[in-house]
PDB file of N, CA and C in Angstrom:
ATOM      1  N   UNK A   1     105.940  97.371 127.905  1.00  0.00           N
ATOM      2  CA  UNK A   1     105.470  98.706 127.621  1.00  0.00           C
ATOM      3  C   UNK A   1     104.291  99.088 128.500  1.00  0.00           C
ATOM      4  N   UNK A   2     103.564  97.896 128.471  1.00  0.00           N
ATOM      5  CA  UNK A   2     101.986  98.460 129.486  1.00  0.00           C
ATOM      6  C   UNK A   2     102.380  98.127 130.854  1.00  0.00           C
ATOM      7  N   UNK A   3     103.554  97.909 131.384  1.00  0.00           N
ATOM      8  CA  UNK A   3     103.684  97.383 132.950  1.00  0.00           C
ATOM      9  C   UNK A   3     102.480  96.112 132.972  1.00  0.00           C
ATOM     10  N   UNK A   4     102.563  95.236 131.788  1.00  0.00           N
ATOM     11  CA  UNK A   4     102.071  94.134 132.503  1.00  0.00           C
ATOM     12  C   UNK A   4     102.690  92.877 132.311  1.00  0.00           C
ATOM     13  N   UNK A   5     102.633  91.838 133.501  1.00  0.00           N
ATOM     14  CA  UNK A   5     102.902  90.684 133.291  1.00  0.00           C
ATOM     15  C   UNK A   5     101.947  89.442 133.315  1.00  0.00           C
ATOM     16  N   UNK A   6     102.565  88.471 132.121  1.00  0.00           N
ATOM     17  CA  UNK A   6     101.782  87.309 131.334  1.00  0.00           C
ATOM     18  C   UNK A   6     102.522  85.954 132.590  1.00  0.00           C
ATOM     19  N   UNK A   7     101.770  85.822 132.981  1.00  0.00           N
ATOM     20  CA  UNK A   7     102.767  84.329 133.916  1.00  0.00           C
ATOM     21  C   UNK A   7     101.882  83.195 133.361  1.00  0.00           C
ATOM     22  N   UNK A   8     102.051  81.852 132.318  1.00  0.00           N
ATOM     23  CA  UNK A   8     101.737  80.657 132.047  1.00  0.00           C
ATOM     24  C   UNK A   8     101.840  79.734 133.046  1.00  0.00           C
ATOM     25  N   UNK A   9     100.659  79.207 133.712  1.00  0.00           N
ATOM     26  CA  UNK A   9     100.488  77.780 134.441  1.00  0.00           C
ATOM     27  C   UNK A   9      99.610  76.959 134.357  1.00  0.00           C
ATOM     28  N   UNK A  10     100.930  75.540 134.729  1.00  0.00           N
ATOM     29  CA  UNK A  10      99.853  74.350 134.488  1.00  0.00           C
ATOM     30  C   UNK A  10      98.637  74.977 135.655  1.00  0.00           C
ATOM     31  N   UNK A  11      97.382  74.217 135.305  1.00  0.00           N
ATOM     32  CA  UNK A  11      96.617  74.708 136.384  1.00  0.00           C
ATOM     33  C   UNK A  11      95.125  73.582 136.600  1.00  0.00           C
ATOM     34  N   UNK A  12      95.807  72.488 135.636  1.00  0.00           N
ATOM     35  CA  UNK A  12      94.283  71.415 135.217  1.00  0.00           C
ATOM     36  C   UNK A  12      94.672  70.183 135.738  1.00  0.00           C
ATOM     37  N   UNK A  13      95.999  69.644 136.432  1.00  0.00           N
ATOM     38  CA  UNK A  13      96.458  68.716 136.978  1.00  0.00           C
ATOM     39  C   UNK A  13      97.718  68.651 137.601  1.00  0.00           C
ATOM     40  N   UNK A  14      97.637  67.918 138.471  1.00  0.00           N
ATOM     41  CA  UNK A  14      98.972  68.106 139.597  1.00  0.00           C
ATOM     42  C   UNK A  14     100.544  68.033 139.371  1.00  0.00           C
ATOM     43  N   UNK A  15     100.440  67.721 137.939  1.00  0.00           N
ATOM     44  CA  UNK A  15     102.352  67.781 136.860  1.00  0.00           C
ATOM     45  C   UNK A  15     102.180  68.321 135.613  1.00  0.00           C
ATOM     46  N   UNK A  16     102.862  68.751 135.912  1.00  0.00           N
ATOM     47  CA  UNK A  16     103.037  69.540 134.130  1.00  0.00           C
ATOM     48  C   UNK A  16     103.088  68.131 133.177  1.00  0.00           C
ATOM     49  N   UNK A  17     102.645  68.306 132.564  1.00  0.00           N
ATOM     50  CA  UNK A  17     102.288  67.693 131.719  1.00  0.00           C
ATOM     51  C   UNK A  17     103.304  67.413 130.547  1.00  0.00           C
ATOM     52  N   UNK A  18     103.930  68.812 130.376  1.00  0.00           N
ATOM     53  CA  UNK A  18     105.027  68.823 129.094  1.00  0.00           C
ATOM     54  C   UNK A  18     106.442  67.776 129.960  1.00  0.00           C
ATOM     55  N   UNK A  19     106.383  68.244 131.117  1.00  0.00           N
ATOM     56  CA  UNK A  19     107.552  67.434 131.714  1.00  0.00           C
ATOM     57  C   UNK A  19     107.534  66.184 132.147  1.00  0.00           C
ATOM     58  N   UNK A  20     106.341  65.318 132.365  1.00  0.00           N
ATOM     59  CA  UNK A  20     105.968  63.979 132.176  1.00  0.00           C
ATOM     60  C   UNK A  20     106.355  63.269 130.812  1.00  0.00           C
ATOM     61  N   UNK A  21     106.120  63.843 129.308  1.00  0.00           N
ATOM     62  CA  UNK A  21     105.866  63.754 128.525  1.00  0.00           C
ATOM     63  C   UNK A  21     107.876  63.340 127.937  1.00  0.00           C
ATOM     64  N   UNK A  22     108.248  64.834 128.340  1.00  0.00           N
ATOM     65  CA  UNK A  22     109.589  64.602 128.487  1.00  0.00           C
ATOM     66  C   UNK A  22     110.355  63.661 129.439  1.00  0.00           C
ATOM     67  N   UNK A  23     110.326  63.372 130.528  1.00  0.00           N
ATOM     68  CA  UNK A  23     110.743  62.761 131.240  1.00  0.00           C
ATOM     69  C   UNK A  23     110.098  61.278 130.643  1.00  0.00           C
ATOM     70  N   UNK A  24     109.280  60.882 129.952  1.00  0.00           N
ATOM     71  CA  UNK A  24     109.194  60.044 129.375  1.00  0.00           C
ATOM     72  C   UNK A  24     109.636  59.489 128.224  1.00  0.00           C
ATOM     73  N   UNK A  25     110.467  59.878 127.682  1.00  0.00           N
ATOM     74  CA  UNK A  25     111.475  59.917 126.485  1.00  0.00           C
ATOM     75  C   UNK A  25     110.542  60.935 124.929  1.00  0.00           C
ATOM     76  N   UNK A  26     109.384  61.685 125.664  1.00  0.00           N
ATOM     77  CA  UNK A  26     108.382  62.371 124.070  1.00  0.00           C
ATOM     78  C   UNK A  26     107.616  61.457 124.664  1.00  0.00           C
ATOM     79  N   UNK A  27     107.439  60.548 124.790  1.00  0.00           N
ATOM     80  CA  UNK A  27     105.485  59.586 124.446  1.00  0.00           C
ATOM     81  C   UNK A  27     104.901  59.936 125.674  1.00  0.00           C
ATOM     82  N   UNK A  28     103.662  60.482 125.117  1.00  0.00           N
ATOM     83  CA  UNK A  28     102.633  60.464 126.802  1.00  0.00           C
ATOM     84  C   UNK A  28     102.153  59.056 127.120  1.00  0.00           C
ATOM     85  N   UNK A  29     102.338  58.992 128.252  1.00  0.00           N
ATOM     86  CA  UNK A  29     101.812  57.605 128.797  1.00  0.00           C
ATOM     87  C   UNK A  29     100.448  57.149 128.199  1.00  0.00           C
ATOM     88  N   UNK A  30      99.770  56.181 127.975  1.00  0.00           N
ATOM     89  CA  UNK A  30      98.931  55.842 127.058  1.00  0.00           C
ATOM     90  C   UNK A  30      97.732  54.792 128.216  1.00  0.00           C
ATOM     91  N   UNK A  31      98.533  54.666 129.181  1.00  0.00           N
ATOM     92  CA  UNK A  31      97.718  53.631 130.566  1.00  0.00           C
ATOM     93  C   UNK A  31      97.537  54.259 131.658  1.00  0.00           C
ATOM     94  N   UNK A  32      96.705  53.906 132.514  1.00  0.00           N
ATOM     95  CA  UNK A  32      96.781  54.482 133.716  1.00  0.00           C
ATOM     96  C   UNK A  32      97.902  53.725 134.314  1.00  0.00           C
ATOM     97  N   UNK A  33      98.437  52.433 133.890  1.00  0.00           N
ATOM     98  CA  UNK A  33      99.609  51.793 134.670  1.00  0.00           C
ATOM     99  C   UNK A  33     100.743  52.402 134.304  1.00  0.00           C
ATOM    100  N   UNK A  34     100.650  52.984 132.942  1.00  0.00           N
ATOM    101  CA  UNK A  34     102.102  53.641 132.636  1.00  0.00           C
ATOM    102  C   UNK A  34     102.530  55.344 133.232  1.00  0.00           C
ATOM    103  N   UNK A  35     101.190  55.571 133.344  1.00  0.00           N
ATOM    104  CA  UNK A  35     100.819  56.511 133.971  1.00  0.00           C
ATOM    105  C   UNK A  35     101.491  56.644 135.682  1.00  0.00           C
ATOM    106  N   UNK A  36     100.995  55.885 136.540  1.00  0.00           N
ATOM    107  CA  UNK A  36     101.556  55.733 137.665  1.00  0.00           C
ATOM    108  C   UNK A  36     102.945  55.278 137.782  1.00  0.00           C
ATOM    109  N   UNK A  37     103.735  54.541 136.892  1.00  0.00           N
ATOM    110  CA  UNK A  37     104.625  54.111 136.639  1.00  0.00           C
ATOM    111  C   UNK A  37     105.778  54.900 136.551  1.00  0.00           C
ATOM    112  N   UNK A  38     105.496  56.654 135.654  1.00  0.00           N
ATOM    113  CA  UNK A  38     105.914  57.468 135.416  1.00  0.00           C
ATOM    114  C   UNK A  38     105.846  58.540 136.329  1.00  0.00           C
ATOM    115  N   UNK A  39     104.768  58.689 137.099  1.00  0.00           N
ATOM    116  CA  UNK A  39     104.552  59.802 137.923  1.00  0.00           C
ATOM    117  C   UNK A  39     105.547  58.819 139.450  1.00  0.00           C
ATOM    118  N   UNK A  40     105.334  57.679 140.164  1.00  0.00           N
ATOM    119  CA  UNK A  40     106.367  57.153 140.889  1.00  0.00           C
ATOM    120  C   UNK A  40     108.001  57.125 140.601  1.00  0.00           C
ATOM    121  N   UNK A  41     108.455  57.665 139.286  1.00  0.00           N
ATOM    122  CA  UNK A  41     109.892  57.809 139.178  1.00  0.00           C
ATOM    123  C   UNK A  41     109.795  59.483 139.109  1.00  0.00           C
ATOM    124  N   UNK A  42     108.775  59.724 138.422  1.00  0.00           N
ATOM    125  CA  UNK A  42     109.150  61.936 138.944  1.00  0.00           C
ATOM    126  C   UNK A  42     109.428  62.136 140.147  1.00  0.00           C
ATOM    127  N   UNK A  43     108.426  61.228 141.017  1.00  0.00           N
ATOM    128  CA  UNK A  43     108.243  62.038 142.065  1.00  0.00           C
ATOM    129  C   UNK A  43     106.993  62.646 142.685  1.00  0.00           C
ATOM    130  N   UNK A  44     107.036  63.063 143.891  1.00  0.00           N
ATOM    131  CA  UNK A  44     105.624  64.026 144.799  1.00  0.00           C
ATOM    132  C   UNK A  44     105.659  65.312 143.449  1.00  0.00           C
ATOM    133  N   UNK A  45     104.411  65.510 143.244  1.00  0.00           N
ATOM    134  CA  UNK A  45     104.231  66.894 142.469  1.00  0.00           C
ATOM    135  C   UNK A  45     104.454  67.840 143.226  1.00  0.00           C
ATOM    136  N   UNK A  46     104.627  68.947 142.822  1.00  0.00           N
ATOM    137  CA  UNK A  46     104.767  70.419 143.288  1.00  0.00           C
ATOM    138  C   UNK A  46     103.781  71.035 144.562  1.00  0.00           C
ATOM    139  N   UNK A  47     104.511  71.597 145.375  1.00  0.00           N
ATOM    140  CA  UNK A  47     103.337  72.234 146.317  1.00  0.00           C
ATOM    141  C   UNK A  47     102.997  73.583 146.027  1.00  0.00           C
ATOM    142  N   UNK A  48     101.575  73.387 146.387  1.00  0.00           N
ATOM    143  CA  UNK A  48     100.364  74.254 145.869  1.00  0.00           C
ATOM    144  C   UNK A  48     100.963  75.744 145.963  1.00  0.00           C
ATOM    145  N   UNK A  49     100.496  76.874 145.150  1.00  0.00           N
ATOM    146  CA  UNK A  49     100.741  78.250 145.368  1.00  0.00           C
ATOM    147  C   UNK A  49     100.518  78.306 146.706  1.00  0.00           C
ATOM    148  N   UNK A  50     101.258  79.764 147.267  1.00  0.00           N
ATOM    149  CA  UNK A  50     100.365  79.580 148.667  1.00  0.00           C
ATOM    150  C   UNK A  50      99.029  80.773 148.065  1.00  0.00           C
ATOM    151  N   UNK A  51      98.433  80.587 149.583  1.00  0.00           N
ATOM    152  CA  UNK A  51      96.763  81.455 149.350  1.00  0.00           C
ATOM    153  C   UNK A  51      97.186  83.437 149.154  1.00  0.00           C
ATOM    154  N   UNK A  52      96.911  84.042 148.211  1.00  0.00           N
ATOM    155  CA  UNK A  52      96.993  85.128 148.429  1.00  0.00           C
ATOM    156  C   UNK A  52      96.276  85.785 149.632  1.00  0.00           C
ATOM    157  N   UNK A  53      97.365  86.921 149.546  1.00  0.00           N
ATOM    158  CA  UNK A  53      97.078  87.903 151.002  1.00  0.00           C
ATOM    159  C   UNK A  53      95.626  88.508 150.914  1.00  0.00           C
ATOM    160  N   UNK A  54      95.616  88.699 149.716  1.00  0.00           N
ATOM    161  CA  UNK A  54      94.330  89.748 148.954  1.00  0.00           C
ATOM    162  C   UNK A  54      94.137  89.873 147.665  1.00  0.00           C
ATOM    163  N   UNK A  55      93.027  89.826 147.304  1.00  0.00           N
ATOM    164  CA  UNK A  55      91.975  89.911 145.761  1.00  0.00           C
ATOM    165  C   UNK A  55      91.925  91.079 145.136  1.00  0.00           C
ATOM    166  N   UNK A  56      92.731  91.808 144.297  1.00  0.00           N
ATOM    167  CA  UNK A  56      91.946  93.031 143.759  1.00  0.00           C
ATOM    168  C   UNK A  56      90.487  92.652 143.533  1.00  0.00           C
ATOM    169  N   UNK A  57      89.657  94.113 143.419  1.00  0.00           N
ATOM    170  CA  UNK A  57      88.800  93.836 142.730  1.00  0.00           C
ATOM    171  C   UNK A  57      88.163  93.889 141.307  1.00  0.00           C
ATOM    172  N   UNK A  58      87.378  93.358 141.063  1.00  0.00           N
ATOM    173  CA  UNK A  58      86.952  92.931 139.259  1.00  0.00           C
ATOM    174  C   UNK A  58      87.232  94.596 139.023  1.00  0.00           C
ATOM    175  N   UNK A  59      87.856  94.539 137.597  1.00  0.00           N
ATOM    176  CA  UNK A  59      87.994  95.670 136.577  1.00  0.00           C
ATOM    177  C   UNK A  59      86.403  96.116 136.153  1.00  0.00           C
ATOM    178  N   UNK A  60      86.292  97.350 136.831  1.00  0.00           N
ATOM    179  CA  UNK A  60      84.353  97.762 136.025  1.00  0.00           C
ATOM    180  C   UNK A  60      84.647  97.175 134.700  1.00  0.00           C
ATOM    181  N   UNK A  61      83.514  96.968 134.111  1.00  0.00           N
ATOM    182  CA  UNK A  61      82.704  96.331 132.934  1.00  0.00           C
ATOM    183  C   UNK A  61      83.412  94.506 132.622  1.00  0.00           C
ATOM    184  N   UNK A  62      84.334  93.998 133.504  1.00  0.00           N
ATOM    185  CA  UNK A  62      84.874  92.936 133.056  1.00  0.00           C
ATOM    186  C   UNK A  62      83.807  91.924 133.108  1.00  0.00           C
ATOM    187  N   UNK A  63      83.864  91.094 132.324  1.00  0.00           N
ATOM    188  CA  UNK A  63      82.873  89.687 131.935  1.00  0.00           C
ATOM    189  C   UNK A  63      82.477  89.480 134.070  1.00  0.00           C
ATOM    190  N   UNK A  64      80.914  88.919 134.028  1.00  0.00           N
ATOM    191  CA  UNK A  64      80.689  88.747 135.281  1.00  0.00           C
ATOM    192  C   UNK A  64      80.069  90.124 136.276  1.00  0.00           C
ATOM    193  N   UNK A  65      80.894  91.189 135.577  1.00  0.00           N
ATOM    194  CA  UNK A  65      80.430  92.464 136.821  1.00  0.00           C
ATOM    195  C   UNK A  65      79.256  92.871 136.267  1.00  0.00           C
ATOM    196  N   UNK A  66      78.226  93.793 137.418  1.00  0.00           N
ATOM    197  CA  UNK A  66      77.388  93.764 137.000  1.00  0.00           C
ATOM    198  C   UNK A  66      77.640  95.376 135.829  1.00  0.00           C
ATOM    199  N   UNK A  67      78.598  96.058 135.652  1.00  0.00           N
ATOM    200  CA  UNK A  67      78.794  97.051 134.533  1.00  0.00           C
ATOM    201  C   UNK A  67      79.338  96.551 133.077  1.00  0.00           C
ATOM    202  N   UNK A  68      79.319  95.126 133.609  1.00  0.00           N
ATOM    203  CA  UNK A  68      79.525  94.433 131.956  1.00  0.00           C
ATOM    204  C   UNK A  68      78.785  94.904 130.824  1.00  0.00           C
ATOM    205  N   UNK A  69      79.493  95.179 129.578  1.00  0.00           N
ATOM    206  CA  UNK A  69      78.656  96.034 128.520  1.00  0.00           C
ATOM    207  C   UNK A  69      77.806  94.761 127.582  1.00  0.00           C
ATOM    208  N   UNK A  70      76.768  95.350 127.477  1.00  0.00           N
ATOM    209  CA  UNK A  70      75.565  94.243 126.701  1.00  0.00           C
ATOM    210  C   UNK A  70      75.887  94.495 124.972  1.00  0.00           C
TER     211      UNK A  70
END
């Protein structure tokens, strides 16, 4: 309705996390050995977004600008 879009990403480590978890039969790895163990049968993780072309700029009053409301 508002022309906007919600896009969800991992964004705190280099595999999703839910798909480790799965690809592990449900159990998150519990070691750093089981850990590597699991990430060497996934596979190389994903390559990076590429760099955007260009930044909008901050929405006046958004958290950070200086028209942020007190």
């Amino acid at each position: 309705q508002a022309g906007v879009e919600v896009v969800g990403r991992v964004g705190h480590t280099l595999y999703d996390t839910d798909m480790l978890v799965a690809r592990n039969g449900g159990k998150p790895p519990l070691t750093m050995q089981a850990f590597t163990k699991l990430v060497d049968k996934v596979g190389a993780p994903a390559a990076p977004l590429p760099i955007p072309a260009t930044i909008p700029p901050p929405t006046p009053g958004a958290p950070g600008t200086e028209e942020e409301a007190v």
